[in-house]
Protein backbone atom coordinates (compact mmCIF):
# COMPACT_ATOMS: atom_id res chain seq x y z
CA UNK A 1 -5.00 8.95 5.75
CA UNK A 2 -6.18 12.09 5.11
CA UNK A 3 -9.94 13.81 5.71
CA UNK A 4 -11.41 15.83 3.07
CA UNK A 5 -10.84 18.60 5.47
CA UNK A 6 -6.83 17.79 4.82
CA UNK A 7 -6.65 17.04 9.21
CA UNK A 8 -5.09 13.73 9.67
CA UNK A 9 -7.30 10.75 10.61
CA UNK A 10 -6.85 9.90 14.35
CA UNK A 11 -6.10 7.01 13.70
CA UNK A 12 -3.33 7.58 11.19
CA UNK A 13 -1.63 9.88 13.34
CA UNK A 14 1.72 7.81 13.68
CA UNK A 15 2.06 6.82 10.31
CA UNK A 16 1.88 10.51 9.36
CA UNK A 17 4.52 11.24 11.85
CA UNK A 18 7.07 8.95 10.58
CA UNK A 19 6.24 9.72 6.95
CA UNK A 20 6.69 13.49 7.55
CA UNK A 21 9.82 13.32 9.55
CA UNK A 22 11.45 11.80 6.52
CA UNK A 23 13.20 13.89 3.93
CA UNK A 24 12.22 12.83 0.20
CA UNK A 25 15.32 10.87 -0.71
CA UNK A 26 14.84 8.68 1.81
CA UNK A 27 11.31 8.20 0.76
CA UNK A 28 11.65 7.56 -2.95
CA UNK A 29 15.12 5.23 -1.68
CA UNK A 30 12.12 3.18 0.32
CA UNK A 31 10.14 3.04 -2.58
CA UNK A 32 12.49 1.83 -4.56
CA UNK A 33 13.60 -0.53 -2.78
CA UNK A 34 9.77 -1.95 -1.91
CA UNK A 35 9.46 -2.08 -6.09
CA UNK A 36 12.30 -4.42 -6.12
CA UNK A 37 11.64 -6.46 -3.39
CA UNK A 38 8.36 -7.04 -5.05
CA UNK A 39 10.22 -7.59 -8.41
CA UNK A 40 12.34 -10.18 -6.43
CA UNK A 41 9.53 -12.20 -4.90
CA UNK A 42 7.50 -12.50 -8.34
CA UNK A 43 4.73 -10.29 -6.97
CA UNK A 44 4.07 -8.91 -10.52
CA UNK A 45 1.57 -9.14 -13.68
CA UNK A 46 2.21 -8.83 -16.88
CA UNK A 47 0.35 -6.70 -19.51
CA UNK A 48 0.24 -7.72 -23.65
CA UNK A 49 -0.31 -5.40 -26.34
CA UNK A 50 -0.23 -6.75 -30.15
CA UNK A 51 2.10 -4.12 -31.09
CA UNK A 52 4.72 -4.92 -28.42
CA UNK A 53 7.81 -7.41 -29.09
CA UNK A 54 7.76 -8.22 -25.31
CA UNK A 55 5.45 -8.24 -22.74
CA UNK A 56 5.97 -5.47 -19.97
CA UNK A 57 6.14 -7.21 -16.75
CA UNK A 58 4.82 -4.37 -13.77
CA UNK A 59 4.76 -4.48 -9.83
CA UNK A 60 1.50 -4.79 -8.40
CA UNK A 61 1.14 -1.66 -6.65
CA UNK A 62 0.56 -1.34 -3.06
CA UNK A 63 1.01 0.67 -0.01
CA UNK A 64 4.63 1.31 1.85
CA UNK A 65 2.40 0.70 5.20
CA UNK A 66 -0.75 -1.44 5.88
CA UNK A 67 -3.81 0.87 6.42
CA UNK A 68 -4.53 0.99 9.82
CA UNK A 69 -7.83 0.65 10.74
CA UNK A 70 -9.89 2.44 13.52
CA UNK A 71 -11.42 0.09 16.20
CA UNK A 72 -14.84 0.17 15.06
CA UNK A 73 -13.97 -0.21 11.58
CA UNK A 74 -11.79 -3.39 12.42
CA UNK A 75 -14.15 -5.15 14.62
CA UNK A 76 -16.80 -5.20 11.80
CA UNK A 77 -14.37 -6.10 9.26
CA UNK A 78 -13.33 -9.34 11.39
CA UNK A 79 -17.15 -10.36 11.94
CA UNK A 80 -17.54 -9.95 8.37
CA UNK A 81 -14.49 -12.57 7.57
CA UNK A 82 -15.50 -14.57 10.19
CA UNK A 83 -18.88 -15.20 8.85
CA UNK A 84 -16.78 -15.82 5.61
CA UNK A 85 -15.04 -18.77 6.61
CA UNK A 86 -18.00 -20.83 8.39
């Protein structure tokens, strides 16, 4: 989202917007609330140690938001899949 300049990416812009406007209770609320939706659904793996009783089931971590993608960017990506699937 961000350059290594710290400016926003153009294209990430919105996203940025939304995320800012929102105060940091309402942010870690949302992330709570992704981590047990994901908990719900089974989206989840599970690591093993030898020197645990039980396994430690963990979230598989992911993004609030789906990275958008500039045009260029996502025009190459779908020739790539489509070549992919032939």
């Amino acid at each position: 989202m961000i350059e290594k300049d710290l400016t926003v990416r153009s294209h990430y812009e919105g996203v940025h917007r939304a995320f800012a406007r929102m105060k940091p209770p309402e942010l870690a609320a949302r992330h709570t609330t992704m981590q047990q939706r994901i908990l719900e659904e089974g989206i989840t793996f599970t690591l093993y140690a030898q020197n645990q009783s039980e396994p430690l089931e963990r979230t598989i971590p992911f993004d609030y938001q789906r990275r958008p993608l500039p045009i260029f960017e996502r025009v190459s990506f779908c020739r790539r899949l489509a070549r992919r699937q032939c």
